[in-house]
PDB file of N, CA and C in Angstrom:
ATOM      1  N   UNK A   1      21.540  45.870-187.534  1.00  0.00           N
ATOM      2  CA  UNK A   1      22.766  45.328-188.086  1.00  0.00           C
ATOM      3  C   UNK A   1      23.910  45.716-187.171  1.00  0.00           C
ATOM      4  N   UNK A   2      25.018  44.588-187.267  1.00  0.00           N
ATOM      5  CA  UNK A   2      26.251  45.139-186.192  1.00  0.00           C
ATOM      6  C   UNK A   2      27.175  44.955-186.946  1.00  0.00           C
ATOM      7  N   UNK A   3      28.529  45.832-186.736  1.00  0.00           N
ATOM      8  CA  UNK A   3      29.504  45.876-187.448  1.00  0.00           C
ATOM      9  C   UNK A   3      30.901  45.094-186.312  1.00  0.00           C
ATOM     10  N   UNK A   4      31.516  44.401-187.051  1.00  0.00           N
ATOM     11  CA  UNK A   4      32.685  43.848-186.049  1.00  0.00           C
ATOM     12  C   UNK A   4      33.948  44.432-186.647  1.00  0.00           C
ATOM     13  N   UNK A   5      35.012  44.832-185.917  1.00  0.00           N
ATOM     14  CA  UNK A   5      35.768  45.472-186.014  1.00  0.00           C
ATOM     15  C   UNK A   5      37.171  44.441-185.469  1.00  0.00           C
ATOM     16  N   UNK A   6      38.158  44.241-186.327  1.00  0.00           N
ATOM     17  CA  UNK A   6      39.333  43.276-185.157  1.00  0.00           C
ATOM     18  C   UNK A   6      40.422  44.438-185.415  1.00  0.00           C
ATOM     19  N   UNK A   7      41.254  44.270-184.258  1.00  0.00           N
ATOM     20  CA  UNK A   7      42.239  44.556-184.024  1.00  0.00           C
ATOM     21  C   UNK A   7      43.883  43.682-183.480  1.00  0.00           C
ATOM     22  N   UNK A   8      45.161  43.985-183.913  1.00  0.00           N
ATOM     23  CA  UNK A   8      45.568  43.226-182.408  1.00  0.00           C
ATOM     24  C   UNK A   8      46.931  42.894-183.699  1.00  0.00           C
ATOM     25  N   UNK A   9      46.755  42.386-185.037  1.00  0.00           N
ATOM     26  CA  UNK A   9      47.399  42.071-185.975  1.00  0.00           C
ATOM     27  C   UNK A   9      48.856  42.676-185.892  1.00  0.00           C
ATOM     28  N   UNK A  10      49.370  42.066-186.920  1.00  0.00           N
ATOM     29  CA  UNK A  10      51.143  42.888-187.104  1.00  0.00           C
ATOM     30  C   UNK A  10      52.095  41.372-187.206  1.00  0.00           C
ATOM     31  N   UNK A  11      53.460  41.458-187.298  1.00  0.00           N
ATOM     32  CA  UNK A  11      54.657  41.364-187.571  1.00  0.00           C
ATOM     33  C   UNK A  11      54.758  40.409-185.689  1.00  0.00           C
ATOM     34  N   UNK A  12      54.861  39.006-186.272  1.00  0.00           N
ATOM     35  CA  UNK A  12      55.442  38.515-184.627  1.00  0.00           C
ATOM     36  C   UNK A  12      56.507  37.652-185.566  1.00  0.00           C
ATOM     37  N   UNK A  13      57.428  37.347-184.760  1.00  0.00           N
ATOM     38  CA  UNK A  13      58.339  36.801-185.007  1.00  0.00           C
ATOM     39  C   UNK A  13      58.078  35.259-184.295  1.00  0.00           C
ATOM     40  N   UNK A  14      58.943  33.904-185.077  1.00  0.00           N
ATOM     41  CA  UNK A  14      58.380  32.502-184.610  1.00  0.00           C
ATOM     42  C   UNK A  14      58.015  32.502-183.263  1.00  0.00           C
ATOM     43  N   UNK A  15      57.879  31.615-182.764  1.00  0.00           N
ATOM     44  CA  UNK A  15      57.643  31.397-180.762  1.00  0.00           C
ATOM     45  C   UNK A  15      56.754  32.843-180.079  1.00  0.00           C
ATOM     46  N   UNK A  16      56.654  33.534-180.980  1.00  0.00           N
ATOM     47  CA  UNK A  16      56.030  34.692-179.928  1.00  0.00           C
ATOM     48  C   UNK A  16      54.932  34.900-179.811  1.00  0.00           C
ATOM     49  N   UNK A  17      54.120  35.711-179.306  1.00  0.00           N
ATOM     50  CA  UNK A  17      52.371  35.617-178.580  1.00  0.00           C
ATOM     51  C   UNK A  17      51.263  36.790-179.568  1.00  0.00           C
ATOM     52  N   UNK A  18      50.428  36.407-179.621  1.00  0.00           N
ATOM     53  CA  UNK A  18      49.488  37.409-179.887  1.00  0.00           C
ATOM     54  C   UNK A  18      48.086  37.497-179.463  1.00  0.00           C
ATOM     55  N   UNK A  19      47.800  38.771-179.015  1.00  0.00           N
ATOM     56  CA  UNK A  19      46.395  38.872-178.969  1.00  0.00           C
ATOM     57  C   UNK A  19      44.951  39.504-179.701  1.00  0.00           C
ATOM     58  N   UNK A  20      44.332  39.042-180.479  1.00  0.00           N
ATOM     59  CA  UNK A  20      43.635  39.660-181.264  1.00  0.00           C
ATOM     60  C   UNK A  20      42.428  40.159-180.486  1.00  0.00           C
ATOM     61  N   UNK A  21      41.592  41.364-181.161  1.00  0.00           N
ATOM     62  CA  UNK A  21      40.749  41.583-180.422  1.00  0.00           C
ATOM     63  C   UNK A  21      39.303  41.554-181.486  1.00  0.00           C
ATOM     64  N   UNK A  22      38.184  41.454-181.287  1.00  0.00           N
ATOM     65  CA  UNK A  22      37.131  41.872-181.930  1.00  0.00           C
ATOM     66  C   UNK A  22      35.847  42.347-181.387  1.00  0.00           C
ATOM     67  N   UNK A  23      35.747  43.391-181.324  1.00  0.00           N
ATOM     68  CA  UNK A  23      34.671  44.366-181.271  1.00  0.00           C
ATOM     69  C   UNK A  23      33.038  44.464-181.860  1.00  0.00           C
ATOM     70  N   UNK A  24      32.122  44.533-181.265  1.00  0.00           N
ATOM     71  CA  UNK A  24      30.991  44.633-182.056  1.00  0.00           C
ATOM     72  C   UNK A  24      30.407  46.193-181.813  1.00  0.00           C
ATOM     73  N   UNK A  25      29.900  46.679-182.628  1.00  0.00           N
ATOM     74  CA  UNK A  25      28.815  47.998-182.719  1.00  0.00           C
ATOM     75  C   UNK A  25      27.326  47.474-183.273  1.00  0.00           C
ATOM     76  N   UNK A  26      26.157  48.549-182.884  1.00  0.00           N
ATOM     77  CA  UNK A  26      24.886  48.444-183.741  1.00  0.00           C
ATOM     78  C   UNK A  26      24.231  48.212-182.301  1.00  0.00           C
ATOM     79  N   UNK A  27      22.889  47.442-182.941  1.00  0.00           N
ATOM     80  CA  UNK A  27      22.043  46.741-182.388  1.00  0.00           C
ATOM     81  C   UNK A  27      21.442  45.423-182.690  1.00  0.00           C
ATOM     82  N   UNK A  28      21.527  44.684-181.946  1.00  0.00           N
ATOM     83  CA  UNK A  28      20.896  43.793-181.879  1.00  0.00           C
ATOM     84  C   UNK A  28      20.062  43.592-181.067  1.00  0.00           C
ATOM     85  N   UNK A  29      19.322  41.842-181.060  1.00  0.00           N
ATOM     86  CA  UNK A  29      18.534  41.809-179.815  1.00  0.00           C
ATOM     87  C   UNK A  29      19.473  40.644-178.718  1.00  0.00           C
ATOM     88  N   UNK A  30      20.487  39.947-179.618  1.00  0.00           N
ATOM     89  CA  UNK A  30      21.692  39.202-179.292  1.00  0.00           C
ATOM     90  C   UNK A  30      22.737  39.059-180.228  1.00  0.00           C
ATOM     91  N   UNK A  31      24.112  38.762-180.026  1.00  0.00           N
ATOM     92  CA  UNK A  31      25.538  38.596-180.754  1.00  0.00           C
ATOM     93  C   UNK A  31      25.644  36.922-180.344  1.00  0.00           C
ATOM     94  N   UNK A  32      25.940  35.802-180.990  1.00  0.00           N
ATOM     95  CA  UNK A  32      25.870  35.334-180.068  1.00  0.00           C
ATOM     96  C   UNK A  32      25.920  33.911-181.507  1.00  0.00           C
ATOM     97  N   UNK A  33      26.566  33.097-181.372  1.00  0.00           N
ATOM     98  CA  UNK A  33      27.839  32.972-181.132  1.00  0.00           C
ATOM     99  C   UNK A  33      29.018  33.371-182.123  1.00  0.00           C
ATOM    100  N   UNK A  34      30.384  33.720-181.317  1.00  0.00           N
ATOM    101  CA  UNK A  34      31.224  34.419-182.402  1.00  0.00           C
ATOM    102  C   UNK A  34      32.137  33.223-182.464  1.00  0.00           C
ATOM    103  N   UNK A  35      33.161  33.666-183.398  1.00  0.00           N
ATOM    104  CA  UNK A  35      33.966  32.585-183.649  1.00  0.00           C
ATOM    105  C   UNK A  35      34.961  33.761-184.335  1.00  0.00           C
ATOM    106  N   UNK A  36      36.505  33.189-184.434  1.00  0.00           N
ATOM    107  CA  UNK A  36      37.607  33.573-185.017  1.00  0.00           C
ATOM    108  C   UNK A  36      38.313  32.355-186.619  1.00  0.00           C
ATOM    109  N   UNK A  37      38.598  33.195-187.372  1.00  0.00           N
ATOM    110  CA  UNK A  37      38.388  32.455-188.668  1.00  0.00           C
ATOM    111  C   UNK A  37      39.838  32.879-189.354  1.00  0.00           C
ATOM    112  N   UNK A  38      40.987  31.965-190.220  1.00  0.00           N
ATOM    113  CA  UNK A  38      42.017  32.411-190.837  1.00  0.00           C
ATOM    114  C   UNK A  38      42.011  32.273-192.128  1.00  0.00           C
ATOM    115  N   UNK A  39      42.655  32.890-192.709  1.00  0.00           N
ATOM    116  CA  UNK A  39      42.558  32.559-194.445  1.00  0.00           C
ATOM    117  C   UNK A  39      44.442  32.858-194.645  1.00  0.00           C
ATOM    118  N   UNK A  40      44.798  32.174-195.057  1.00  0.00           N
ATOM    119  CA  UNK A  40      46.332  32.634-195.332  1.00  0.00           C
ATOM    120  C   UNK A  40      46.647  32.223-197.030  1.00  0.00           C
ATOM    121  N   UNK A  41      46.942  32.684-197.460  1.00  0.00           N
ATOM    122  CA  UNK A  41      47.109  33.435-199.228  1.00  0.00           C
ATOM    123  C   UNK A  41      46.925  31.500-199.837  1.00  0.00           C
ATOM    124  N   UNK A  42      45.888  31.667-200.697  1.00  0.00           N
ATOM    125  CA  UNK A  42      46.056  30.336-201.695  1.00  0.00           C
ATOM    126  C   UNK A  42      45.103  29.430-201.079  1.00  0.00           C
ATOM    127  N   UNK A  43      44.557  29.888-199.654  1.00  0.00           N
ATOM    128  CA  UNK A  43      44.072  28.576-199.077  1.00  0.00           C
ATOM    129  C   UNK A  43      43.000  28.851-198.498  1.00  0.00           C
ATOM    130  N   UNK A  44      41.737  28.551-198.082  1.00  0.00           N
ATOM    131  CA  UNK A  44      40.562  28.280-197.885  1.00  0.00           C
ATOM    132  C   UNK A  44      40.441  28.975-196.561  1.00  0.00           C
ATOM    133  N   UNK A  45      39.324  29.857-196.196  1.00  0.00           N
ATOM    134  CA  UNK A  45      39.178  30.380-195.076  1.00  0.00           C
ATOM    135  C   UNK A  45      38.765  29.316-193.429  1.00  0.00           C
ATOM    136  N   UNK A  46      39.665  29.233-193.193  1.00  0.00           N
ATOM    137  CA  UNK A  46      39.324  27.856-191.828  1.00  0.00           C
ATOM    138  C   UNK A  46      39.047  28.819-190.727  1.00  0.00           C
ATOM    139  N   UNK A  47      38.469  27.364-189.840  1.00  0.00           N
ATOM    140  CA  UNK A  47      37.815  28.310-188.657  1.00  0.00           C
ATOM    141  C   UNK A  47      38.592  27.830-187.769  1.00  0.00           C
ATOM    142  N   UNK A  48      39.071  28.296-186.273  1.00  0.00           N
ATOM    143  CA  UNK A  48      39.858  28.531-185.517  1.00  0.00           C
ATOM    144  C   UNK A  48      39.543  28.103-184.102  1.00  0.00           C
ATOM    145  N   UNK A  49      38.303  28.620-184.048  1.00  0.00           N
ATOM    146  CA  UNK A  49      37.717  28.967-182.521  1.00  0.00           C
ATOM    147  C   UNK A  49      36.012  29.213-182.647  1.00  0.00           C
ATOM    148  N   UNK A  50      35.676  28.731-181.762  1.00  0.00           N
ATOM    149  CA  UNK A  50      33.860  29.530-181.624  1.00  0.00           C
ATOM    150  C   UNK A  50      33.589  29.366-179.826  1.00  0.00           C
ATOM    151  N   UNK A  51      33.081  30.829-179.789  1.00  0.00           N
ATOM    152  CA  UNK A  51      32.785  30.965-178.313  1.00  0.00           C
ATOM    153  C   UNK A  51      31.048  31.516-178.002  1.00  0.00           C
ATOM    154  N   UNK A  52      30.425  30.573-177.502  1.00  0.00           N
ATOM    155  CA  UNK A  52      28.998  31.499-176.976  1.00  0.00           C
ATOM    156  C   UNK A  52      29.130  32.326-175.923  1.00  0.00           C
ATOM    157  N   UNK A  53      27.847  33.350-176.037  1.00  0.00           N
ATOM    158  CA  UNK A  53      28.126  34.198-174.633  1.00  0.00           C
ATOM    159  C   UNK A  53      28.344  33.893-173.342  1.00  0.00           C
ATOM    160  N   UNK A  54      27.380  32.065-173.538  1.00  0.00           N
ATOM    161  CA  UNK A  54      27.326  31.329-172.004  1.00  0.00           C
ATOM    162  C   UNK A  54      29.082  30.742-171.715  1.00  0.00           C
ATOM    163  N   UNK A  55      29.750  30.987-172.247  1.00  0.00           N
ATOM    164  CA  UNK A  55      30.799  30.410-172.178  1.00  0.00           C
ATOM    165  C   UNK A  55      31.520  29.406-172.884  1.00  0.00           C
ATOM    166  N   UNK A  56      30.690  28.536-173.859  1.00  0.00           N
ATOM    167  CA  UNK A  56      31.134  27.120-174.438  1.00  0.00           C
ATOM    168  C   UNK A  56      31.741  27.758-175.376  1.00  0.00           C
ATOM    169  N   UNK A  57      33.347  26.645-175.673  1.00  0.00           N
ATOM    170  CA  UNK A  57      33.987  27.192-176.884  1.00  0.00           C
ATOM    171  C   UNK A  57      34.341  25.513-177.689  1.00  0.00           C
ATOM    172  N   UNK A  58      34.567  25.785-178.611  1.00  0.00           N
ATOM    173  CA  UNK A  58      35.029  24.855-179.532  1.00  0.00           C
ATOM    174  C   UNK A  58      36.166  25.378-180.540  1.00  0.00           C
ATOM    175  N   UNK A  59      37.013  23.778-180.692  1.00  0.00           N
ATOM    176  CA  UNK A  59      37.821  24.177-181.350  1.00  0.00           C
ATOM    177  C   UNK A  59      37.914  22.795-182.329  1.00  0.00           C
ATOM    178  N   UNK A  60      38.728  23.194-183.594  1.00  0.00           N
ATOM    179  CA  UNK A  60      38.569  22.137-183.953  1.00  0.00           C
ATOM    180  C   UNK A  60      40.076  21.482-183.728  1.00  0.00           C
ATOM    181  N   UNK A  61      39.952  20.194-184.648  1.00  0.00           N
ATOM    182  CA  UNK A  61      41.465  19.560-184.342  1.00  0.00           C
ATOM    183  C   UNK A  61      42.197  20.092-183.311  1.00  0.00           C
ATOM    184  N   UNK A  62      43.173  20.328-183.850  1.00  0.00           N
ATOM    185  CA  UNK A  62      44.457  20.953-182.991  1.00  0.00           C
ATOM    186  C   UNK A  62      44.785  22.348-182.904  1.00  0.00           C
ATOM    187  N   UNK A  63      43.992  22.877-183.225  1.00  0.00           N
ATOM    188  CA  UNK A  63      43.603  24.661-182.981  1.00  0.00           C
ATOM    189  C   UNK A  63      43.612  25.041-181.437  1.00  0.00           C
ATOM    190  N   UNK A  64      43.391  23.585-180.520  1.00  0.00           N
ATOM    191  CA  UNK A  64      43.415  23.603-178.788  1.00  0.00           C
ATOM    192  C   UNK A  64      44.478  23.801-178.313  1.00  0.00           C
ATOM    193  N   UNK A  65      45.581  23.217-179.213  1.00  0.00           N
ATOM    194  CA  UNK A  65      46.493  23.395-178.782  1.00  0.00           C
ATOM    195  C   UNK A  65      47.530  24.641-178.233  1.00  0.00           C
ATOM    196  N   UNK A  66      47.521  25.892-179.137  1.00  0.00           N
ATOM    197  CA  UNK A  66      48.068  27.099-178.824  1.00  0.00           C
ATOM    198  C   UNK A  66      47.130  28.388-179.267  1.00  0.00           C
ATOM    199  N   UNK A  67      45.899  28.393-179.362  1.00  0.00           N
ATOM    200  CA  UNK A  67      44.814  29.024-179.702  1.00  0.00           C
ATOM    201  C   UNK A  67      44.056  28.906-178.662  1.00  0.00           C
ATOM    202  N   UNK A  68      43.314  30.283-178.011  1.00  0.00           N
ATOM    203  CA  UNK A  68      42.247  30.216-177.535  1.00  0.00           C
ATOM    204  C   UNK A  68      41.607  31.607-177.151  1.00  0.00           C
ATOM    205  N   UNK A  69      40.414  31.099-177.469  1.00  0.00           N
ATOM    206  CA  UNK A  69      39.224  31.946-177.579  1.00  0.00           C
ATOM    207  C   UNK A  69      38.533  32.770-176.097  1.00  0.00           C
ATOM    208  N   UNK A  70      38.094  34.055-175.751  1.00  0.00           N
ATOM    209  CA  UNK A  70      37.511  34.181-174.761  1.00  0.00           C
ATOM    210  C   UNK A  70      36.334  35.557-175.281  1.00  0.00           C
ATOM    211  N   UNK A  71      36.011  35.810-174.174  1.00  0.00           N
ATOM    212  CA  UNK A  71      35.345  36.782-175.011  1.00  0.00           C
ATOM    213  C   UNK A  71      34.660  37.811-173.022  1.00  0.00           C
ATOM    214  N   UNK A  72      33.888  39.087-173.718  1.00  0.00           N
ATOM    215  CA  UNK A  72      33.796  39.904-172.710  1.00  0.00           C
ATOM    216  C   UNK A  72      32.397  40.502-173.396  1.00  0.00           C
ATOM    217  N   UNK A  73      31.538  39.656-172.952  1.00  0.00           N
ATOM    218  CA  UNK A  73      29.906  39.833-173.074  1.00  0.00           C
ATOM    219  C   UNK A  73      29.652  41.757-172.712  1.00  0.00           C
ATOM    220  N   UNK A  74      30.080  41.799-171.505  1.00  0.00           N
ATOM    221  CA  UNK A  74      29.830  43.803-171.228  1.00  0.00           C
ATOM    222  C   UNK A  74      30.176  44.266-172.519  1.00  0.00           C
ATOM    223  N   UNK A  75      31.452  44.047-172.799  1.00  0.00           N
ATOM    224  CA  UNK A  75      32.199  44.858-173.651  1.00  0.00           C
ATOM    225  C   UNK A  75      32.020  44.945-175.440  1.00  0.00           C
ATOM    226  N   UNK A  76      31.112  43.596-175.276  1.00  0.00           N
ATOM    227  CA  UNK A  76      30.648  42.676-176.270  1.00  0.00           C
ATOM    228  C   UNK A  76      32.004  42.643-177.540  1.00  0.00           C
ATOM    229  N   UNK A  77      33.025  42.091-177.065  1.00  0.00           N
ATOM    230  CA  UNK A  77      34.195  41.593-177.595  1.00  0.00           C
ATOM    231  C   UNK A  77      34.717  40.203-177.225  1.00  0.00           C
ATOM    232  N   UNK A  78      35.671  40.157-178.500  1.00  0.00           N
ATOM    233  CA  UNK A  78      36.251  38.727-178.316  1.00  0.00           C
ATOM    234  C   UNK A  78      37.537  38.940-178.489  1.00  0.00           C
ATOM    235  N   UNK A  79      38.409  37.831-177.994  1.00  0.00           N
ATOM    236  CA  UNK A  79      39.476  37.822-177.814  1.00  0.00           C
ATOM    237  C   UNK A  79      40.026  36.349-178.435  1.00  0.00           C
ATOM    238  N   UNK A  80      41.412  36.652-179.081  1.00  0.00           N
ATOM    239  CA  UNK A  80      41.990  34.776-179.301  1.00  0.00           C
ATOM    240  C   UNK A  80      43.402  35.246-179.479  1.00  0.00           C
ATOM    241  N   UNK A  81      43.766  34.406-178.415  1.00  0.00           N
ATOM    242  CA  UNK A  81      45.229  34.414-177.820  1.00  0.00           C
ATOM    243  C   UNK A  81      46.315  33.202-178.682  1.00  0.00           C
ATOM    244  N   UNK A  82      47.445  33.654-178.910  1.00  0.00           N
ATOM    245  CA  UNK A  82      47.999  32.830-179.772  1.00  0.00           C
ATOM    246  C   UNK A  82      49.441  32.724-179.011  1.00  0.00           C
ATOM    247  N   UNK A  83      49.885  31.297-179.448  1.00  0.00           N
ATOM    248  CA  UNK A  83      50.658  31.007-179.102  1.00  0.00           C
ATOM    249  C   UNK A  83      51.880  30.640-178.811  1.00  0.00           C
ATOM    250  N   UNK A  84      53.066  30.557-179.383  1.00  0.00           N
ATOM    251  CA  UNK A  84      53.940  29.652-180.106  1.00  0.00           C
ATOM    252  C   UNK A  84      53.788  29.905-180.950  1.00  0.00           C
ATOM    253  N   UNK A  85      53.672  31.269-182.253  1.00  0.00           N
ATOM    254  CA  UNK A  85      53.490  31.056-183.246  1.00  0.00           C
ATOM    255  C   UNK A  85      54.560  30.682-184.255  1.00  0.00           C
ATOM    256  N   UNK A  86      54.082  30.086-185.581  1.00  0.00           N
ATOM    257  CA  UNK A  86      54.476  29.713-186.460  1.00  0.00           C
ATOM    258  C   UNK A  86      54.674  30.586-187.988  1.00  0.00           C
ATOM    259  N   UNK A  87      55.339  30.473-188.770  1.00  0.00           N
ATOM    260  CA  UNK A  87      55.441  30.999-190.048  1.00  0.00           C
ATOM    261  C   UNK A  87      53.670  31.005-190.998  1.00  0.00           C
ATOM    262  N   UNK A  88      53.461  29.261-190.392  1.00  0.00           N
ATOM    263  CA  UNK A  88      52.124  28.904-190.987  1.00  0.00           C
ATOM    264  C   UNK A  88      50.809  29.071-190.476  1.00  0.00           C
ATOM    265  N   UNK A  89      51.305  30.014-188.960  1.00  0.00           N
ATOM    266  CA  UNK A  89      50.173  31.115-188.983  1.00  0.00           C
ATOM    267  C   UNK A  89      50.173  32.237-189.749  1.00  0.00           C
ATOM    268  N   UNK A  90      50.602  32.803-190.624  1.00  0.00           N
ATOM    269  CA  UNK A  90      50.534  33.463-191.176  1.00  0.00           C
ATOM    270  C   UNK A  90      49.213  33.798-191.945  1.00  0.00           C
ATOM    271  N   UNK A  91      48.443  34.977-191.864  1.00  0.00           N
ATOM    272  CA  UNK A  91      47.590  34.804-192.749  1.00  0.00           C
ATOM    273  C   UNK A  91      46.150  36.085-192.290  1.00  0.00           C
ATOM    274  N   UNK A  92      45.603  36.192-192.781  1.00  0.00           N
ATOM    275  CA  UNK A  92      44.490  37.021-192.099  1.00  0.00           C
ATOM    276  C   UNK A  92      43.226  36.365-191.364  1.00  0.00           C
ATOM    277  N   UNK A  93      43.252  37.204-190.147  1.00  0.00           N
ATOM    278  CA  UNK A  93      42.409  36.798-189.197  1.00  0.00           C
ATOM    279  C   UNK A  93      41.238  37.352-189.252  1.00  0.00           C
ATOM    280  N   UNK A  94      39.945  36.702-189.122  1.00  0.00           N
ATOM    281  CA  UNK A  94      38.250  37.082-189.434  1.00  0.00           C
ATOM    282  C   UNK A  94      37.961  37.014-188.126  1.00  0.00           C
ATOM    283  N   UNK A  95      36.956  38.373-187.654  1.00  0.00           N
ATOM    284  CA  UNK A  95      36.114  38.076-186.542  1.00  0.00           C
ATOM    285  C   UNK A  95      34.789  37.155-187.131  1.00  0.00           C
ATOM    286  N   UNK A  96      33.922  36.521-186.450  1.00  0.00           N
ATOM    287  CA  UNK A  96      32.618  36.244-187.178  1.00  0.00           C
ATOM    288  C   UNK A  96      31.106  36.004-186.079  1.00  0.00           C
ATOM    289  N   UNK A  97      30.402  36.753-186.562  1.00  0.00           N
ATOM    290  CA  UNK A  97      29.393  36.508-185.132  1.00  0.00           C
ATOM    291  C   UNK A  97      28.033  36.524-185.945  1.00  0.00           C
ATOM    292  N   UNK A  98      27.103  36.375-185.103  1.00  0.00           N
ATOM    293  CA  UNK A  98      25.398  36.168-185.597  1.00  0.00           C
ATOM    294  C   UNK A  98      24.691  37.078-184.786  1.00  0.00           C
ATOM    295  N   UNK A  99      24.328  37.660-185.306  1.00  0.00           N
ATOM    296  CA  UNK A  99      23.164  38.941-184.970  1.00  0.00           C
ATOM    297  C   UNK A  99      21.846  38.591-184.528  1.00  0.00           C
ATOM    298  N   UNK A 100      20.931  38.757-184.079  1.00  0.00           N
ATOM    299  CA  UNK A 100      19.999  38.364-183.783  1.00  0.00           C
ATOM    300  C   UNK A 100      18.670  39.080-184.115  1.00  0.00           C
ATOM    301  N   UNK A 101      17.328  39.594-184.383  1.00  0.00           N
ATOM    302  CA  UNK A 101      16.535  40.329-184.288  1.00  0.00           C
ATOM    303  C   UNK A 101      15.344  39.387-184.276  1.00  0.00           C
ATOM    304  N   UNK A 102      14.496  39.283-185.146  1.00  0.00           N
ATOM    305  CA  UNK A 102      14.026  38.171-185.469  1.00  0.00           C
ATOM    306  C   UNK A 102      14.071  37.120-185.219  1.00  0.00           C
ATOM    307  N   UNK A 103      15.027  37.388-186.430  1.00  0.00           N
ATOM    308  CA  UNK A 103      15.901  35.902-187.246  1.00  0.00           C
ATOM    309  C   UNK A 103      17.250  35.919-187.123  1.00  0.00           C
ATOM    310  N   UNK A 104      18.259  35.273-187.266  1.00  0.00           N
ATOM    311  CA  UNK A 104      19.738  35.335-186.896  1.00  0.00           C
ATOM    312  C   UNK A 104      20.405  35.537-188.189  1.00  0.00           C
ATOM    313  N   UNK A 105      21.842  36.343-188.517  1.00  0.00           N
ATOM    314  CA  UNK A 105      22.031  37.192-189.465  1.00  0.00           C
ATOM    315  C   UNK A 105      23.680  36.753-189.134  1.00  0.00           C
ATOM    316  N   UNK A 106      24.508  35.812-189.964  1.00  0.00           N
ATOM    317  CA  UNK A 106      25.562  36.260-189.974  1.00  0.00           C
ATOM    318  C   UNK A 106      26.494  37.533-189.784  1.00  0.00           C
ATOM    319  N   UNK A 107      27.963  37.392-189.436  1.00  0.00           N
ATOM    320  CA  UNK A 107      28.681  39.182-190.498  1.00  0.00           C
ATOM    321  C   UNK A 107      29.669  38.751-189.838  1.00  0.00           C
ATOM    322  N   UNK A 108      30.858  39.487-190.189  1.00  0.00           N
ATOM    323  CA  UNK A 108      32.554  39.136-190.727  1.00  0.00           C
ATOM    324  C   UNK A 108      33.195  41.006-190.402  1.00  0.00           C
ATOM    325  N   UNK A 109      34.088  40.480-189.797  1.00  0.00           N
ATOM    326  CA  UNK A 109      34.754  41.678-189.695  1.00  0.00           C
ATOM    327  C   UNK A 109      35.834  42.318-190.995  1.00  0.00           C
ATOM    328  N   UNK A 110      36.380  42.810-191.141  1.00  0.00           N
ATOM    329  CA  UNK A 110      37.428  42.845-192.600  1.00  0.00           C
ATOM    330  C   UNK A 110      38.700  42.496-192.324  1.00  0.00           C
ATOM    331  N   UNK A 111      38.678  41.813-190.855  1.00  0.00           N
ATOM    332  CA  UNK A 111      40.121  40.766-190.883  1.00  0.00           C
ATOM    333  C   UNK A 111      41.544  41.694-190.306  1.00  0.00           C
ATOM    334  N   UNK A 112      42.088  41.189-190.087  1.00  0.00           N
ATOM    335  CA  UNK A 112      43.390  41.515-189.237  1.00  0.00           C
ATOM    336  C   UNK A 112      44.842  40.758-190.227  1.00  0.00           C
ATOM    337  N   UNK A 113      45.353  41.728-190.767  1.00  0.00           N
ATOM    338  CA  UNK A 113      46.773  40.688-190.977  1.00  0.00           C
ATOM    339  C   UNK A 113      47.784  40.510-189.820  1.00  0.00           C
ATOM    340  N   UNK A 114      47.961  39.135-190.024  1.00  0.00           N
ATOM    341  CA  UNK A 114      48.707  38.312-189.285  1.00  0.00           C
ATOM    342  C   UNK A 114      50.003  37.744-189.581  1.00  0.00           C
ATOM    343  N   UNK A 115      51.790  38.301-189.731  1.00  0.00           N
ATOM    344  CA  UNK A 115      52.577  37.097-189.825  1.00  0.00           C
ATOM    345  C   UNK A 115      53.307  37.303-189.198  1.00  0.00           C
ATOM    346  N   UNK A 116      54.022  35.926-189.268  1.00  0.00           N
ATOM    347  CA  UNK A 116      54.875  35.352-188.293  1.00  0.00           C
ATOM    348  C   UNK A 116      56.078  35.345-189.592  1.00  0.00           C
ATOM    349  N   UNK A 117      57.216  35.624-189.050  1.00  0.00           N
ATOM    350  CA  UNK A 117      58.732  35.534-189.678  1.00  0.00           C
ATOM    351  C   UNK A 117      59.632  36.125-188.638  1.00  0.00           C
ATOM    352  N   UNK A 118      61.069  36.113-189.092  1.00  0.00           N
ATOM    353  CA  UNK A 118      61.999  36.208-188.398  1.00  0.00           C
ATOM    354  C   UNK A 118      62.732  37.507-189.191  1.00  0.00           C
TER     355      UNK A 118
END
């Protein structure tokens, strides 16, 4: 089992930048693929970003636009860079990755708060 850990959260004010981080511990036999996930109060946990180890990322809609995903296979962390933020980023940020042994095993980090105000 692996545990993910994010970091990076806090207090940005509109237009300004952030970088989140997420961490894995344990063992596996692979991590693989992670993704970054938001939930902001009242509203449904959406997904953001997904990055494999080989490099491919996806995003959905317009999440391309000032969002993006990278990640550091050694370090076995991920990263999602923000942009321009908004008020209506506001909200808590999920690491999320798949474990491997076997069989492949979801898990969720306990999230990062995130807002944006002035």
């Amino acid at each position: 089992q692996i545990q993910l850990v994010e970091s990076g959260g806090g207090l940005v004010q509109p237009g300004g930048s952030l970088r989140l981080s997420c961490v894995a511990s344990g063992n596996a036999v692979s991590i693989n693929p992670w993704g970054w996930y938001r939930q902001a109060p009242g509203k449904q946990r959406e997904l953001i970003a997904r990055i494999t180890t080989g490099g491919s990322t996806d995003y959905p809609g317009s999440m391309k636009d000032r969002f993006t995903i990278s990640m550091d296979v050694a370090r076995r962390t991920t990263y999602l860079q923000i942009n321009n933020m908004r008020p209506e980023d506001t909200a808590v940020y999920y690491c999320n990755a798949f474990y491997c042994f076997d069989e492949c095993y979801p898990t969720w980090g306990q999230g990062t708060q995130v807002t944006v105000s002035s």
